[in-house]
Protein backbone atom coordinates (compact mmCIF):
# COMPACT_ATOMS: atom_id res chain seq x y z
CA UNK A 1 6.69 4.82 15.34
CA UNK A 2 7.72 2.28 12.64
CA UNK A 3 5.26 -0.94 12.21
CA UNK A 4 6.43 -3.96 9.91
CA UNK A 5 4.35 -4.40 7.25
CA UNK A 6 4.54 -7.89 6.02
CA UNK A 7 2.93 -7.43 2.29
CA UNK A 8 6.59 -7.44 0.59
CA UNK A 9 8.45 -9.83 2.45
CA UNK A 10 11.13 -11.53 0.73
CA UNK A 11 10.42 -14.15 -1.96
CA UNK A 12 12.28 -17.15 -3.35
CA UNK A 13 12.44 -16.81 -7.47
CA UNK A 14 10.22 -13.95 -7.82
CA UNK A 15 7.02 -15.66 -6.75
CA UNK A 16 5.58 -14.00 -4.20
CA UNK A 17 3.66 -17.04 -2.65
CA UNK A 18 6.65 -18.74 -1.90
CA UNK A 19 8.27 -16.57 0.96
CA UNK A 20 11.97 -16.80 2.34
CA UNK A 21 10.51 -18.01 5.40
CA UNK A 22 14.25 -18.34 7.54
CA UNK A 23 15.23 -14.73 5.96
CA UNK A 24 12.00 -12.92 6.79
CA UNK A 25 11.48 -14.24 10.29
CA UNK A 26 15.16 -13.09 10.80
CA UNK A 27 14.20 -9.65 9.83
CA UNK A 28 10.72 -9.14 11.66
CA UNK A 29 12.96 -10.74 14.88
CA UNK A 30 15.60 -8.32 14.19
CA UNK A 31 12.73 -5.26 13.56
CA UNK A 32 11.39 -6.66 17.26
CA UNK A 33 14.83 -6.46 19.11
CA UNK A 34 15.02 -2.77 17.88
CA UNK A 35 12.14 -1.59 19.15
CA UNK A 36 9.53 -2.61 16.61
CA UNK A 37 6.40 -3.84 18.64
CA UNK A 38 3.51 -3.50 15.38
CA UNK A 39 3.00 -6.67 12.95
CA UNK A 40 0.39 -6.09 10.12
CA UNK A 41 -0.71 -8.95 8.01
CA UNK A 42 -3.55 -9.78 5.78
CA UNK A 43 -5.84 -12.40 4.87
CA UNK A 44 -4.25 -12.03 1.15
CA UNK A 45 -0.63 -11.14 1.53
CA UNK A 46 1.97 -13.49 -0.16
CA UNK A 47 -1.06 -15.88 -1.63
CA UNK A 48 -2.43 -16.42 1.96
CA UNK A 49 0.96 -17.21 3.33
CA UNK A 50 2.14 -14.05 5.28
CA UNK A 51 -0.30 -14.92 8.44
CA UNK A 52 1.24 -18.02 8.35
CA UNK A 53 4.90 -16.66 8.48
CA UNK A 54 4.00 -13.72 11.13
CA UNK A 55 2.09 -16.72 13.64
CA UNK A 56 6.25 -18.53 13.09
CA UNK A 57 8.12 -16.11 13.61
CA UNK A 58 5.97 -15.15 16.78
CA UNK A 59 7.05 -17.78 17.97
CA UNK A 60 10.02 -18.04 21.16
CA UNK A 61 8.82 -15.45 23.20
CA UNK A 62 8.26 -12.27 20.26
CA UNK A 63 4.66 -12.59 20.31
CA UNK A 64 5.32 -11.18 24.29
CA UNK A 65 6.94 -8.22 22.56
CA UNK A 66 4.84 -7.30 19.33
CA UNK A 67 1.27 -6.62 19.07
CA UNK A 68 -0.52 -8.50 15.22
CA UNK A 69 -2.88 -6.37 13.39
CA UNK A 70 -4.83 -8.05 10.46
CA UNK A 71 -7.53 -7.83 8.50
CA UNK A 72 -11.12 -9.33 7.47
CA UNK A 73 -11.38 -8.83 3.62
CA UNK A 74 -14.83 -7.61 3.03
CA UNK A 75 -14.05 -6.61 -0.31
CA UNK A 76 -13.33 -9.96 -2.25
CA UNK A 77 -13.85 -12.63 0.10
CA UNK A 78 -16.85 -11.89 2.26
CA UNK A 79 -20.00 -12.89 0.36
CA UNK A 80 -22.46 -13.79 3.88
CA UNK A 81 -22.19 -13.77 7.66
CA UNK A 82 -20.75 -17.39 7.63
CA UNK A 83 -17.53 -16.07 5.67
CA UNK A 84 -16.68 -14.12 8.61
CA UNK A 85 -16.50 -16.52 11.04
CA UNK A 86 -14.65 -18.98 8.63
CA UNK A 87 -12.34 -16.48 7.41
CA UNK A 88 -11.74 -15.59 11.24
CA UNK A 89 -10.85 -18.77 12.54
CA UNK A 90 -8.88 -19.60 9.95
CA UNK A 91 -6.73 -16.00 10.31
CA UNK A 92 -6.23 -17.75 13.54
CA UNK A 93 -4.61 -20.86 12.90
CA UNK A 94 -2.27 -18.98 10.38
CA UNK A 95 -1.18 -16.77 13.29
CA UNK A 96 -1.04 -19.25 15.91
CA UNK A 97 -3.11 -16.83 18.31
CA UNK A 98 -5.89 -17.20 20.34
CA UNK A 99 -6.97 -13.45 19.76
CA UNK A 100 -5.78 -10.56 17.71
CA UNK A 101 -4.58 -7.11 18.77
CA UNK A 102 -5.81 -5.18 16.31
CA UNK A 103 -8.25 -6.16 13.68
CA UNK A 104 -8.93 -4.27 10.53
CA UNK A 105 -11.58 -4.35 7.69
CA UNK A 106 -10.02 -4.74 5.14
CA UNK A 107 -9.81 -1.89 2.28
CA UNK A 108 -13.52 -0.24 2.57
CA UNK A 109 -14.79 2.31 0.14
CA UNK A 110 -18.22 3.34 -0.38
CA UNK A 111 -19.14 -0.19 -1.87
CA UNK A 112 -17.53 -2.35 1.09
CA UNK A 113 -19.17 -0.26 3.49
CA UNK A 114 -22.41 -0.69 1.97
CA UNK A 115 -21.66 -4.11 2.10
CA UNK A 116 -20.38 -4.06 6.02
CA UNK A 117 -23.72 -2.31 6.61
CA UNK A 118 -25.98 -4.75 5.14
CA UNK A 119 -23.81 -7.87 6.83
CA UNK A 120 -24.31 -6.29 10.11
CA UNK A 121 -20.17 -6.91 10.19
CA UNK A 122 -19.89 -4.56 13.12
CA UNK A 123 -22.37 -6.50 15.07
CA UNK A 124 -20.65 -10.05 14.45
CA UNK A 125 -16.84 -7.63 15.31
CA UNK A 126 -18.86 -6.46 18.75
CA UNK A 127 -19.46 -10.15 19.43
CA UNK A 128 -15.87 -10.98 18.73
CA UNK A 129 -14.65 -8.19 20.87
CA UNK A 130 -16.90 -9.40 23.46
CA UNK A 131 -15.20 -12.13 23.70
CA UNK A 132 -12.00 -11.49 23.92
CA UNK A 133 -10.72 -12.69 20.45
CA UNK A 134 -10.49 -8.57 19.18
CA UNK A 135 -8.56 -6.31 21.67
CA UNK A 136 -8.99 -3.44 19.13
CA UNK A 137 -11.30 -2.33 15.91
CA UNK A 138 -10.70 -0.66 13.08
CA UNK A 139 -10.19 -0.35 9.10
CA UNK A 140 -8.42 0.26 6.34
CA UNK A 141 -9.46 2.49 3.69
CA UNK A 142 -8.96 3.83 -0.15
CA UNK A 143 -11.50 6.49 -1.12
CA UNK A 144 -12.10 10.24 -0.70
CA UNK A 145 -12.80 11.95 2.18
CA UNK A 146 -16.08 11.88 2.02
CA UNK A 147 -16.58 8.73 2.21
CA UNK A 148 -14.09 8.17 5.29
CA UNK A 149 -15.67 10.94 7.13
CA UNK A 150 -18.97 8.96 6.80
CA UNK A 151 -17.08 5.81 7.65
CA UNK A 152 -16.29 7.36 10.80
CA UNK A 153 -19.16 9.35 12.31
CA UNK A 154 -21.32 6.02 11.41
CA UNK A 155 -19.76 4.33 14.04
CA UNK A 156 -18.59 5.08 17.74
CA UNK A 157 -16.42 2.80 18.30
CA UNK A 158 -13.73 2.59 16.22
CA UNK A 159 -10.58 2.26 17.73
CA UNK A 160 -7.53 2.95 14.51
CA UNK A 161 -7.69 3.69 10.98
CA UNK A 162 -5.08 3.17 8.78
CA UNK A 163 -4.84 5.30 5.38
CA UNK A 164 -2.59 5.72 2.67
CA UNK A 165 -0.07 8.79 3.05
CA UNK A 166 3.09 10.10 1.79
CA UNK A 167 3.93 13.44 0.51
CA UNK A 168 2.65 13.15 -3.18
CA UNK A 169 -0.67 11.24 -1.68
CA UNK A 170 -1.91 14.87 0.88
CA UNK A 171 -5.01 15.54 -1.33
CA UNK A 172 -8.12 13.35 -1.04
CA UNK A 173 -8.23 11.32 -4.22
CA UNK A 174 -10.24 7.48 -4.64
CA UNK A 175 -7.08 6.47 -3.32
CA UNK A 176 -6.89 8.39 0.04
CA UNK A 177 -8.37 10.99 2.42
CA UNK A 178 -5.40 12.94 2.58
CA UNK A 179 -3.86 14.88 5.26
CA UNK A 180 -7.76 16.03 5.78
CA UNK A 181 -8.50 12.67 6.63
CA UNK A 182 -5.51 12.09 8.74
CA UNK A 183 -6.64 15.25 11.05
CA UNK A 184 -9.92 14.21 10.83
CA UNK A 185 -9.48 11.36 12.16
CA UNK A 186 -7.39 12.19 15.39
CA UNK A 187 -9.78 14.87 15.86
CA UNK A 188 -12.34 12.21 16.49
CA UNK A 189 -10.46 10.00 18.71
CA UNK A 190 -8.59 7.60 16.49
CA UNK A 191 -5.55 6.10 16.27
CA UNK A 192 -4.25 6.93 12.68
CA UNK A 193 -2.18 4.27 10.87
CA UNK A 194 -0.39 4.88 7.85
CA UNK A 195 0.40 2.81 4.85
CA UNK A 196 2.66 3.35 1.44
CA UNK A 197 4.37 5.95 3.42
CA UNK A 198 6.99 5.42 0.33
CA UNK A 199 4.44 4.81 -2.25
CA UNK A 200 5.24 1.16 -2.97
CA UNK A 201 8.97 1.97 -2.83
CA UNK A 202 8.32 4.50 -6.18
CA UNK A 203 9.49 7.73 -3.51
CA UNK A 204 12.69 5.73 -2.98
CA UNK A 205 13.88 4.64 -6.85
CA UNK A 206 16.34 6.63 -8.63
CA UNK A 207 14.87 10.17 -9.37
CA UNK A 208 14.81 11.91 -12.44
CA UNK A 209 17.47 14.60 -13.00
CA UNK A 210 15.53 17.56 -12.45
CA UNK A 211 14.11 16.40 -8.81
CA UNK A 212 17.39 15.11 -7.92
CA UNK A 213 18.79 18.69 -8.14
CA UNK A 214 16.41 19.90 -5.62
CA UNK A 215 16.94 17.20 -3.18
CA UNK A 216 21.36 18.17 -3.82
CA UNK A 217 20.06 21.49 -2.76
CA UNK A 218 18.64 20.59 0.60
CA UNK A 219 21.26 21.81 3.25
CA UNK A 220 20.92 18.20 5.24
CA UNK A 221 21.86 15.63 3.16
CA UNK A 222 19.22 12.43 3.49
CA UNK A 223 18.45 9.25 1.55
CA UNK A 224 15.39 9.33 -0.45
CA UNK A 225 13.85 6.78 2.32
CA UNK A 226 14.52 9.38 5.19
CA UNK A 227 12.74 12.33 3.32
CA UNK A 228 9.74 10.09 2.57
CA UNK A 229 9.14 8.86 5.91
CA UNK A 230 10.63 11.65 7.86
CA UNK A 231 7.61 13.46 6.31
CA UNK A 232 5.08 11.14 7.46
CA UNK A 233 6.21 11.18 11.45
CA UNK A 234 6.46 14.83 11.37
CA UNK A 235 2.70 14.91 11.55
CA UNK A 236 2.04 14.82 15.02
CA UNK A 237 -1.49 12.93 14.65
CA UNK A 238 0.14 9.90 13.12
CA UNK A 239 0.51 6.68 15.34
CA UNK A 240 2.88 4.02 13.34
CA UNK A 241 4.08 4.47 9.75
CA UNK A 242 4.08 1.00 8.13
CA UNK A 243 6.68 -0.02 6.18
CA UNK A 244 6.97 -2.79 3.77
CA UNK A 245 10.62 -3.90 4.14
CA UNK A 246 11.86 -6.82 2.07
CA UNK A 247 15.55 -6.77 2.88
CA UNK A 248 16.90 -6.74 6.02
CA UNK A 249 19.42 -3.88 4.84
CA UNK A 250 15.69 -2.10 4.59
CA UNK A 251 14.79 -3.45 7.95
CA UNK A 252 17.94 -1.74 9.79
CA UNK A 253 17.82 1.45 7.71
CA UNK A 254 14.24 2.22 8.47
CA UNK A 255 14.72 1.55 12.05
CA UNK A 256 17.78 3.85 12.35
CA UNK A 257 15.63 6.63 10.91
CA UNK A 258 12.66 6.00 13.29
CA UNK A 259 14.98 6.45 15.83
CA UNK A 260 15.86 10.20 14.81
CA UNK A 261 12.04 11.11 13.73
CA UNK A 262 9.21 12.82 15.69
CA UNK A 263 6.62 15.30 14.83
CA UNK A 264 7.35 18.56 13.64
CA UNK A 265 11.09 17.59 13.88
CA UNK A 266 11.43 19.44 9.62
CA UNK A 267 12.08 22.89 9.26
CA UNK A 268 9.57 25.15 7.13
CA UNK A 269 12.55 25.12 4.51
CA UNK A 270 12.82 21.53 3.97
CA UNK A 271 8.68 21.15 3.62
CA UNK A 272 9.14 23.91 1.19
CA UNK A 273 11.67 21.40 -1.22
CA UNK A 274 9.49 18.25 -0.75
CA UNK A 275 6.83 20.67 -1.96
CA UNK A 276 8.90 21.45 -5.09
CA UNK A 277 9.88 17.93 -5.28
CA UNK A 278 5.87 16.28 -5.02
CA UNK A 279 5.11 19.59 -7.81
CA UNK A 280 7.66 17.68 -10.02
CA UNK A 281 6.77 14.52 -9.18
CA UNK A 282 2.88 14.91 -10.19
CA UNK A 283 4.86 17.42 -13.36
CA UNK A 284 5.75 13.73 -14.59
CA UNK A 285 2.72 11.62 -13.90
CA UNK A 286 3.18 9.21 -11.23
CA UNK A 287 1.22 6.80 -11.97
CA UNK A 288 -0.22 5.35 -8.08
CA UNK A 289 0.50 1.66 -8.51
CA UNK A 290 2.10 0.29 -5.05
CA UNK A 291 2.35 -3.06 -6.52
CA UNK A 292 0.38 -4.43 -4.06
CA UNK A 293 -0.54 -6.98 -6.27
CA UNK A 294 -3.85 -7.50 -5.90
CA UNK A 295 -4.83 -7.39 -9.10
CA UNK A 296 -3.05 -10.61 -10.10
CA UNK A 297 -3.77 -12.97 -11.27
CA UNK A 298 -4.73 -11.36 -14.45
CA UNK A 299 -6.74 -14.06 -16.50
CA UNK A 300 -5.21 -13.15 -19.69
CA UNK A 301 -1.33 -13.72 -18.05
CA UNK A 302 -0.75 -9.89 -18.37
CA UNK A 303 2.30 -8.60 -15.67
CA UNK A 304 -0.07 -6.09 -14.66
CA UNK A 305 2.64 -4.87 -11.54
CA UNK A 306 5.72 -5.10 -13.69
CA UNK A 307 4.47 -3.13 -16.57
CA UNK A 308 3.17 -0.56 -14.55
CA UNK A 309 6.67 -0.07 -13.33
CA UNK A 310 8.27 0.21 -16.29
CA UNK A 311 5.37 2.70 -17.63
CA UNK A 312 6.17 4.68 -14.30
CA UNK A 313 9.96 4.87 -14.93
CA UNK A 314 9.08 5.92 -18.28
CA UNK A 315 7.08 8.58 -17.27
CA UNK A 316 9.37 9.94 -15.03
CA UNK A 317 11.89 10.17 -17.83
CA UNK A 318 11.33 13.33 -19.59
CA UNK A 319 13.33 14.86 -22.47
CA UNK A 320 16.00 12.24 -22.05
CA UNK A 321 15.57 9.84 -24.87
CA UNK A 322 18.10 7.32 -24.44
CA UNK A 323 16.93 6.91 -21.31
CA UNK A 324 13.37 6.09 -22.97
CA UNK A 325 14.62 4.09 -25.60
CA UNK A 326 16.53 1.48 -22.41
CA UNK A 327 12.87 1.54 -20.85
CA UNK A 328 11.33 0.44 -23.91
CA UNK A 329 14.36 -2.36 -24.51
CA UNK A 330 13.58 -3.29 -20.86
CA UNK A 331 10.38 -3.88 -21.65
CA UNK A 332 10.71 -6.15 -24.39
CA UNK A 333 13.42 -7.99 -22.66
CA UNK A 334 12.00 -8.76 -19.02
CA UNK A 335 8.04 -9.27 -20.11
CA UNK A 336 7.64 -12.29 -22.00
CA UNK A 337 5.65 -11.47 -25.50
CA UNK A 338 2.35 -13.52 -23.83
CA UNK A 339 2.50 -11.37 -20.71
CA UNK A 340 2.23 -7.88 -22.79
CA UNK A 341 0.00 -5.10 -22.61
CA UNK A 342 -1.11 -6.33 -26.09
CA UNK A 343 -2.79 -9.07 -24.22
CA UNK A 344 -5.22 -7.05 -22.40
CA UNK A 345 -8.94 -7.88 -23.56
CA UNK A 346 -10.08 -4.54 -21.04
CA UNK A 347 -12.22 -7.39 -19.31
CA UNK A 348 -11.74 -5.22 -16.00
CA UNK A 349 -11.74 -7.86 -13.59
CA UNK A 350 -8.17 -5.79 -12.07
CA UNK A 351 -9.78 -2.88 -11.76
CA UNK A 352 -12.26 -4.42 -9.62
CA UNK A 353 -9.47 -5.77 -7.42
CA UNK A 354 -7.36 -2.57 -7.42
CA UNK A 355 -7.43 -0.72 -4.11
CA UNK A 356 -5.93 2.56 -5.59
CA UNK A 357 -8.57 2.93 -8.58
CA UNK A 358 -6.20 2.82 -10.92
CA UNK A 359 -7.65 3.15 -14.48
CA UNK A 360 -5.10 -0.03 -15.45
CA UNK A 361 -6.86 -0.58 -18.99
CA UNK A 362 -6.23 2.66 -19.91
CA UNK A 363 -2.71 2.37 -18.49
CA UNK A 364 -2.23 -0.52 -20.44
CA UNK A 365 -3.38 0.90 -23.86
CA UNK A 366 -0.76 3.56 -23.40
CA UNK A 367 1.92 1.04 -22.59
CA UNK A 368 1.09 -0.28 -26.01
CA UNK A 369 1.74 2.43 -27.61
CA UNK A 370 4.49 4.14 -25.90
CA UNK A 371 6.82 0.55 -24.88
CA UNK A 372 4.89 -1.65 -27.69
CA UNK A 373 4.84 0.97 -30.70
CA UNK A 374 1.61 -0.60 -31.27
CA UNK A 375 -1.05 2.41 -32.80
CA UNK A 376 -4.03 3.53 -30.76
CA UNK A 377 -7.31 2.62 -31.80
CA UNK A 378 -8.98 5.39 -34.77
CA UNK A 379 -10.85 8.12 -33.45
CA UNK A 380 -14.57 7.28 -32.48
CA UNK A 381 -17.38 8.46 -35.03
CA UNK A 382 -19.13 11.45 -34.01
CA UNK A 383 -21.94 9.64 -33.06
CA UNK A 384 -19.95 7.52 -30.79
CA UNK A 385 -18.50 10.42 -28.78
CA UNK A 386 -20.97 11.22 -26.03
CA UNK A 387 -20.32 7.28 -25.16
């Protein structure tokens, strides 16, 4: 039920190239001794240097007791044919494998589809299936519906998907295809992995006053981290929730809550109050970042991630404003002046990279003026405004 997803592992002085290498491969060991048997990696994770800390901490006998997912990243890196098999073989001597369990591409929307069909990437996957380097096929994803329903009826033999789904993300949006893709899905045969299950931790930070009441009034008492995934596995059609766990106090609570979930295990009254609690949620503008990072590095030095944080946390503090005013002095405090919002030239080259769609230019002007007092730009002429 719970896979390790090994995007956030733990980092030595905030850089997230430079993994804790002994502490995470004590915690995905730990994860495996507890009944953990999914690994998912990427090509991109930690600056390239996840695969390499999955294939060593495979090592001793785990690989015998996990199954590795990761992912071809069709998105950014694949420009011809040849960039699959380099980026391939290379994914392999990270991992230390001969072959991968389950192989993903990485990420598609309408554009990286487009671009899998005119690479004839499913042909050079068959080959690699063929022989024997891909035990199973599948993709990642971050669009609407739509799209994913083409995705899958193009194609017969997909084995998993794996979406984006927690209980503010149910509605198809660019970032996911919702519970109707999730249904969809299993309906057609597939194994249905799930991702941000916590929304990049955000379902799991301190809530504001007003949502905190209606969790109080819930008659069992959970942590935030229990709701959110509890949630997720009560959908019978989901196969593994990933989980992005970057403490090993993470690690054991996530496990000990896998090991009282199952589908359809809330009653009709508790959906009700995450209901009321997602209503409140999207009441206060949630922003979507996961932090996922991909968007870094930004060429003008920005702290894309971090800001977006601190934006989120001030958007989720209404009417209170003391509590806006220590946002604000947060903000001026842990973002060096160079790394601002102010910095932003709108070039767009992270909106390219962003997997949710975020509109982070437009994100960052308001971070200017809410956290930088800086003014927003005049009004455009009249003859500007159809543009």
């Amino acid at each position: 039920m719970l896979g390790f997803g090994a995007m956030r592992l733990p980092t030595i002085n905030g850089d997230p190239s430079k993994i804790n290498e002994p502490e995470a491969i004590k915690m995905i060991r730990y994860a495996i001794d507890h009944g953990v048997n999914y690994i998912d990696t990427a090509y991109m994770y930690h600056g390239g240097n996840s695969e390499v800390l999955v294939g060593k901490a495979l090592k001793d006998g785990y690989k015998e007791k996990a199954k590795v997912a990761t992912k071809m990243p069709i998105g950014m890196f694949v420009k011809t044919r040849e960039d699959l098999d380099r980026i391939f073989n290379q994914q392999l001597k990270r991992l230390q494998l001969d072959y991968v369990d389950f192989y993903l591409l990485h990420g598609l929307n309408k554009d990286a589809w487009l671009k899998t069909l005119n690479l004839n990437v499913l042909d050079w996957a068959e080959r690699q299936m063929a022989e024997g380097r891909i035990k199973h096929f599948g993709f990642s994803f971050h669009d609407e519906f739509e799209v994913f329903k083409e995705i899958i009826d193009s194609y017969d033999k997909w084995d998993f998907c794996q979406i984006q789904l927690n209980y503010v993300d149910t509605e198809s949006s660019p970032r996911t295809p919702g519970i109707k893709g999730l249904k969809y899905a299993h309906s057609r045969g597939l194994a249905v992995v799930i991702m941000e299950p916590l929304r990049g931790g955000m379902l799991t930070t301190k809530p504001p006053k007003e949502v905190q009441e209606i969790w109080d009034s819930a008659e069992i008492k959970r942590s935030l981290a229990e709701w959110g995934l509890l949630w997720v596995w009560n959908h019978p059609e989901v196969s593994v929730v990933l989980s992005g766990m970057s403490t090993m106090e993470q690690v054991i609570e996530n496990i000990s809550i896998a090991d009282r979930s199952g589908p359809n295990i809330l009653t009709p009254k508790e959906l009700e109050l995450i209901s009321k609690v997602k209503e409140r949620y999207l009441q206060y503008g949630f922003i979507g970042c996961t932090k996922c990072r991909y968007c870094m590095p930004c060429p003008q030095g920005v702290k894309i991630p971090e800001i977006l944080a601190l934006y989120d946390e001030f958007l989720r503090s209404p009417g209170g404003e003391t509590k806006r005013r220590e946002i604000m002095e947060k903000y001026q405090t842990t973002v060096p002046s160079e790394n601002r919002a102010n910095a932003c030239i709108k070039c767009g080259t992270c909106e390219e990279k962003c997997p949710q769609s975020l509109p982070i230019r437009k994100f960052l002007s308001e971070v200017q003026f809410f956290l930088e007092n800086i003014p927003p730009p005049p009004p455009p002429h009249s003859s500007d405004i159809s543009q």
